[in-house]
Protein backbone atom coordinates (compact mmCIF):
# COMPACT_ATOMS: atom_id res chain seq x y z
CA UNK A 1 50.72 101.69 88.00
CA UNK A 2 50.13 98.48 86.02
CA UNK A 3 48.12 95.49 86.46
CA UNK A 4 50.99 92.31 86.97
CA UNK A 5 50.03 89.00 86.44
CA UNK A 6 51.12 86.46 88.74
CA UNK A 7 51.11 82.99 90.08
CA UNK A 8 50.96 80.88 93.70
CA UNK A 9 52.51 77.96 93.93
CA UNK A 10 53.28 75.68 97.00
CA UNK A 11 56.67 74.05 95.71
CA UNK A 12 60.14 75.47 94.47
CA UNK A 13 59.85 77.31 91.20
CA UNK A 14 63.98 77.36 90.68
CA UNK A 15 64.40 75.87 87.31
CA UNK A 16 61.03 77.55 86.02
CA UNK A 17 61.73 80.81 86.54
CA UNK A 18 63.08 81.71 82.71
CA UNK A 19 59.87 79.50 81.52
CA UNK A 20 57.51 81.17 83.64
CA UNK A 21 58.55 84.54 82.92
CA UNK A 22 58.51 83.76 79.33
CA UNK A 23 54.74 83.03 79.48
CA UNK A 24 53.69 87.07 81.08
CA UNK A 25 54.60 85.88 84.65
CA UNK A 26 55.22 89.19 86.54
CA UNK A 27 55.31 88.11 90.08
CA UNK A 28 55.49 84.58 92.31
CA UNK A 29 53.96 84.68 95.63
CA UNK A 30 55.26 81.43 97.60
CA UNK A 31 55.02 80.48 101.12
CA UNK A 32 56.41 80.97 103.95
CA UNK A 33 55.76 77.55 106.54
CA UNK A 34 56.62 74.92 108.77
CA UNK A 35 57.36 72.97 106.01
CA UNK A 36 61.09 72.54 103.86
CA UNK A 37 59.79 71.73 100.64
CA UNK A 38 57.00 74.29 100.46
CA UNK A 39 58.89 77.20 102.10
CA UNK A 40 60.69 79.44 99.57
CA UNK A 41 64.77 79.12 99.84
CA UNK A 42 67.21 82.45 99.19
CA UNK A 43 68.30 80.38 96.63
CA UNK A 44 64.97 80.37 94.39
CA UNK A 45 64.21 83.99 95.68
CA UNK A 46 67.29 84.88 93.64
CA UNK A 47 66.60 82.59 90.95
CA UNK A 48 63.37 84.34 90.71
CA UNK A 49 65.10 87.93 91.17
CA UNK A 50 67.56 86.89 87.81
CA UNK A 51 64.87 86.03 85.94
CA UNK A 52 63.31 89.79 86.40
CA UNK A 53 59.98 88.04 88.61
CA UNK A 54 58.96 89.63 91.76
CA UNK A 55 58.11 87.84 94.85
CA UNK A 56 55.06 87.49 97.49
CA UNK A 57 55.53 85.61 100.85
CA UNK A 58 52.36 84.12 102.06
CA UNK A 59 52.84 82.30 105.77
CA UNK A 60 50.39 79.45 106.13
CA UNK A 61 50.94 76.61 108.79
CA UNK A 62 46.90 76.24 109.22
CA UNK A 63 44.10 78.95 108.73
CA UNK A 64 41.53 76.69 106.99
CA UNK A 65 39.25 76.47 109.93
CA UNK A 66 38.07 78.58 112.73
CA UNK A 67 39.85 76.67 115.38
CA UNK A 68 43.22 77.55 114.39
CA UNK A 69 42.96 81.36 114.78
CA UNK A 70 43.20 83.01 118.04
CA UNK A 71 45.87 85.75 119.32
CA UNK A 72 48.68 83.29 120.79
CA UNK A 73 48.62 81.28 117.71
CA UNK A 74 48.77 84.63 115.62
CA UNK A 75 52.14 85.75 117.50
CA UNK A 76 54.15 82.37 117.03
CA UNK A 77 52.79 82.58 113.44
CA UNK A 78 54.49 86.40 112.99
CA UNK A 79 57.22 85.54 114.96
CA UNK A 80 58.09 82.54 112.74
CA UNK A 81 57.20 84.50 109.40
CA UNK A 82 59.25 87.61 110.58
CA UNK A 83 62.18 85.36 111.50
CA UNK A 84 62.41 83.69 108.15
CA UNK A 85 61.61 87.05 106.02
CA UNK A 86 64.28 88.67 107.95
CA UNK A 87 67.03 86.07 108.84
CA UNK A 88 66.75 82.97 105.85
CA UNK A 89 65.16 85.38 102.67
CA UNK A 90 66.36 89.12 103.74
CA UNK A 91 63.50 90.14 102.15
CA UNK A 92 63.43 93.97 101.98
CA UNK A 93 61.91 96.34 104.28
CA UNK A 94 58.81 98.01 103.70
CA UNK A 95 57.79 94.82 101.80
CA UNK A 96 54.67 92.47 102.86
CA UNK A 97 53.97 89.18 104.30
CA UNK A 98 50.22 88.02 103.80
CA UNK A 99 48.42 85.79 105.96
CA UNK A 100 45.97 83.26 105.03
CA UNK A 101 42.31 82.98 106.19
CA UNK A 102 41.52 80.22 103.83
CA UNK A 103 38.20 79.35 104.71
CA UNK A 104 34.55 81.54 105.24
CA UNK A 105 34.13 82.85 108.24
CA UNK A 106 31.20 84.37 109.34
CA UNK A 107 30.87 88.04 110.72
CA UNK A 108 31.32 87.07 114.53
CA UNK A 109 34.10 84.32 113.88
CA UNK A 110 36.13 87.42 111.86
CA UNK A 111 35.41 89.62 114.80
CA UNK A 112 36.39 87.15 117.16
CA UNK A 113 39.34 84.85 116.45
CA UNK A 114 40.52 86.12 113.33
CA UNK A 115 40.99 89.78 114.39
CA UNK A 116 42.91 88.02 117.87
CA UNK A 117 44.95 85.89 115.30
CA UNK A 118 45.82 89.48 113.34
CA UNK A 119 46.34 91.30 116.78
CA UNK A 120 48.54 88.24 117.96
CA UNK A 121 50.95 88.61 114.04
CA UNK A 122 51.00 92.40 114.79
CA UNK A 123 52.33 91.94 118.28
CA UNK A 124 55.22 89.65 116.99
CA UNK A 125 56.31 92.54 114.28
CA UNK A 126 56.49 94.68 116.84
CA UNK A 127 58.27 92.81 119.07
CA UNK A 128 60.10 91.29 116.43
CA UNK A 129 62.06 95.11 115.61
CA UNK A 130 61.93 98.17 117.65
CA UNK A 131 60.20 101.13 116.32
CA UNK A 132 57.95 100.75 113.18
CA UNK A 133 57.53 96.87 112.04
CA UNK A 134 59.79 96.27 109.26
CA UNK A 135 57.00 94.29 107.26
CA UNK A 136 53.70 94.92 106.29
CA UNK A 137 51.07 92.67 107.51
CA UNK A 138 49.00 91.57 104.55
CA UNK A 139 45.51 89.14 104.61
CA UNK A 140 44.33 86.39 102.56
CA UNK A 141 40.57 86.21 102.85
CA UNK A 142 37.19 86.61 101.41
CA UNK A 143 36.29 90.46 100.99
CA UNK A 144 34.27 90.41 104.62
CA UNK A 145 37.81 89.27 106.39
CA UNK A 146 40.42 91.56 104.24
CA UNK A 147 37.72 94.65 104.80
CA UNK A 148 37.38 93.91 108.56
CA UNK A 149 41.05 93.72 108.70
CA UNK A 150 41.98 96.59 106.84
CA UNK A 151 39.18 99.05 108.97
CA UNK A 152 40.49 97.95 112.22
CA UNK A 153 44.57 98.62 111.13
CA UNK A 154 45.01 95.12 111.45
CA UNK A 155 46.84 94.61 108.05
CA UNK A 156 48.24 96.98 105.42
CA UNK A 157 47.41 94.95 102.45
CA UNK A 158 44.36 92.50 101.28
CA UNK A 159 44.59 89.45 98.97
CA UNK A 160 41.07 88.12 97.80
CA UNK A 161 40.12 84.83 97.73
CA UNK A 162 39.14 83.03 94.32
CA UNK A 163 35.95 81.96 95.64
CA UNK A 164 33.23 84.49 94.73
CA UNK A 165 30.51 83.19 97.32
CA UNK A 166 32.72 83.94 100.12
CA UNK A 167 31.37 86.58 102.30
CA UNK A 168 32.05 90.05 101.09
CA UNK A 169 33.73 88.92 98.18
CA UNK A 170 32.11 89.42 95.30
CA UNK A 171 31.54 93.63 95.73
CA UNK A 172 35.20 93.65 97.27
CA UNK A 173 36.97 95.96 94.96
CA UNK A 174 39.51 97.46 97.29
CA UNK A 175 42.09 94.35 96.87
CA UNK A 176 45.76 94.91 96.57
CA UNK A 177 45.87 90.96 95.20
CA UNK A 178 42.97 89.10 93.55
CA UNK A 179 43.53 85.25 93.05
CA UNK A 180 42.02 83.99 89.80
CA UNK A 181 41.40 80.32 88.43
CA UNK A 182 43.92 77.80 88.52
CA UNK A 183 46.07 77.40 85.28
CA UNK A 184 48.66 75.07 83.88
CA UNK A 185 51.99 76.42 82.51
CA UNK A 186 54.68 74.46 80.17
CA UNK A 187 58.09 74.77 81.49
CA UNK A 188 61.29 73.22 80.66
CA UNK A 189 61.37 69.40 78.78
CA UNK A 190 57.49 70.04 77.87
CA UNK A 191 56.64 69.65 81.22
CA UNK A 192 53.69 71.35 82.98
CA UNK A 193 53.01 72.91 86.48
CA UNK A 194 49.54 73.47 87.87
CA UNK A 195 49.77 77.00 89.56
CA UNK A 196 46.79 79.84 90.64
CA UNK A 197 46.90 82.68 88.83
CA UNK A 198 47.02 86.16 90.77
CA UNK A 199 46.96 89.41 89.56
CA UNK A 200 47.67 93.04 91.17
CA UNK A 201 44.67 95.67 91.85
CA UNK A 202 45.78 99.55 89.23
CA UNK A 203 46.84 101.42 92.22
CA UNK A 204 47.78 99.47 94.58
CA UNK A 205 50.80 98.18 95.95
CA UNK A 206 50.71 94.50 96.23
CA UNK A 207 54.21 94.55 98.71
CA UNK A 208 56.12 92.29 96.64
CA UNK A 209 60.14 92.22 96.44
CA UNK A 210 63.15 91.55 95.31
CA UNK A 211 66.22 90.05 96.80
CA UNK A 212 70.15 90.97 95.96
C-alpha cells in the first residue's frame, strides 16, 4: 500500500472536487452530523467519486468534553451515523465511520465514559443490521484513546489527533489516519479553502469509500 494524502473539511466540497484533486488530494473525510450544511450529501459523495477522491465519514454532534460521552449517548450517536451511511450516502459495506474524541482525556475518563460511549456506537451497529455490523467503527483521538479503543475491540480503525501533547500521542505509531497541520488550498475563481490535512498510515486500511 501507499501513503494518500488527504483533507477534513466541515462544509460541502462539490465544486472543489476537480481543484482539490488537482493539488495531490487523494481522499476527503467529511462529517457525518446533526447539522445540514456540515453533513456530506450523496450528491457531493458522487461529485467526489467523479473526480477519482475517496471519502471518510467522521460523525461528530459533540465529543469535545468529557460530559458528552457515556453509553446511551454513544447508541443514538451510531444509530444516527449508521442510518445516514446506510439510508442518505449508501456508503459501501465493509467501509468505516470514525468517531471523534476531540479533546484529552485522561486514563480513567477513557476507561470510563469514552469506552461506554464506544460500547453504546457498537450496540447501535449491531442492532442497526443482523449478523456482522455492516460498518467499521473507527476513533478520533489522541494515541492513549485510539490504543485503549483498539485493545478492548471497541473500534476497528484509529485516527490520531494533530495535537502531539495529547496523551499517548506522540509514540502512537499504529494509526490507520494521522491528521497533520491545517493548510489552505486554491480552488476555482482563485479562491481559497482552509482545510486539515490527513494522511493514511503504509499498511493500513484507512476504511474510506466510494459511492456509484
Amino acid at each position: 500500500m501507499v501513503v494518500l494524502t488527504g483533507l477534513k473539511a466541515p462544509f460541502e466540497l462539490t465544486q472543489h472536487a476537480i481543484a482539490i484533486k488537482q493539488q495531490g488530494i487523494d481522499f476527503a473525510i467529511r462529517y457525518y452530523s446533526h447539522q445540514a450544511g456540515k453533513s456530506l450529501s450523496l450528491a457531493e459523495a458522487r461529485s467526489l467519486t467523479d473526480a477519482s477522491i475517496q471519502i471518510g465519514a467522521l460523525w461528530q454532534a459533540g465529543g469535545d468534553h468529557l460530559n458528552y460521552f457515556s453509553r446511551a449517548q454513544g447508541c443514538a450517536d451510531g444509530a444516527a451515523a449508521y442510518l445516514m451511511a446506510q439510508q442518505v450516502i449508501t456508503q459501501p459495506s465493509g467501509s468505516a465511520i470514525y468517531f471523534a474524541v476531540d479533546f484529552n482525556p485522561s486514563d480513567e475518563a477513557i476507561a470510563g465514559p469514552v469506552c461506554a460511549y464506544f460500547e453504546g456506537v457498537n450496540q447501535a451497529f449491531r442492532a442497526a443490521g443482523p449478523g456482522e455490523p455492516k460498518y467499521q467503527v473507527g476513533v478520533y483521538g489522541s494515541g492513549a484513546c485510539c490504543e485503549t479503543m483498539l485493545l478492548r475491540g471497541l473500534a476497528a480503525l484509529s485516527w490520531l489527533s494533530p495535537s502531539p501533547e495529547y496523551h499517548g500521542s506522540r509514540d502512537y505509531v499504529g494509526f490507520n489516519l494521522k491528521q497533520l497541520a491545517s493548510a489552505s488550498l486554491l480552488v476555482d475563481d482563485g479562491k481559497r479553502i482552509s482545510v486539515d490535512l490527513t494522511r493514511t498510515n503504509d499498511g493500513y486500511p484507512a476504511g474510506l469509500f466510494r459511492v456509484l
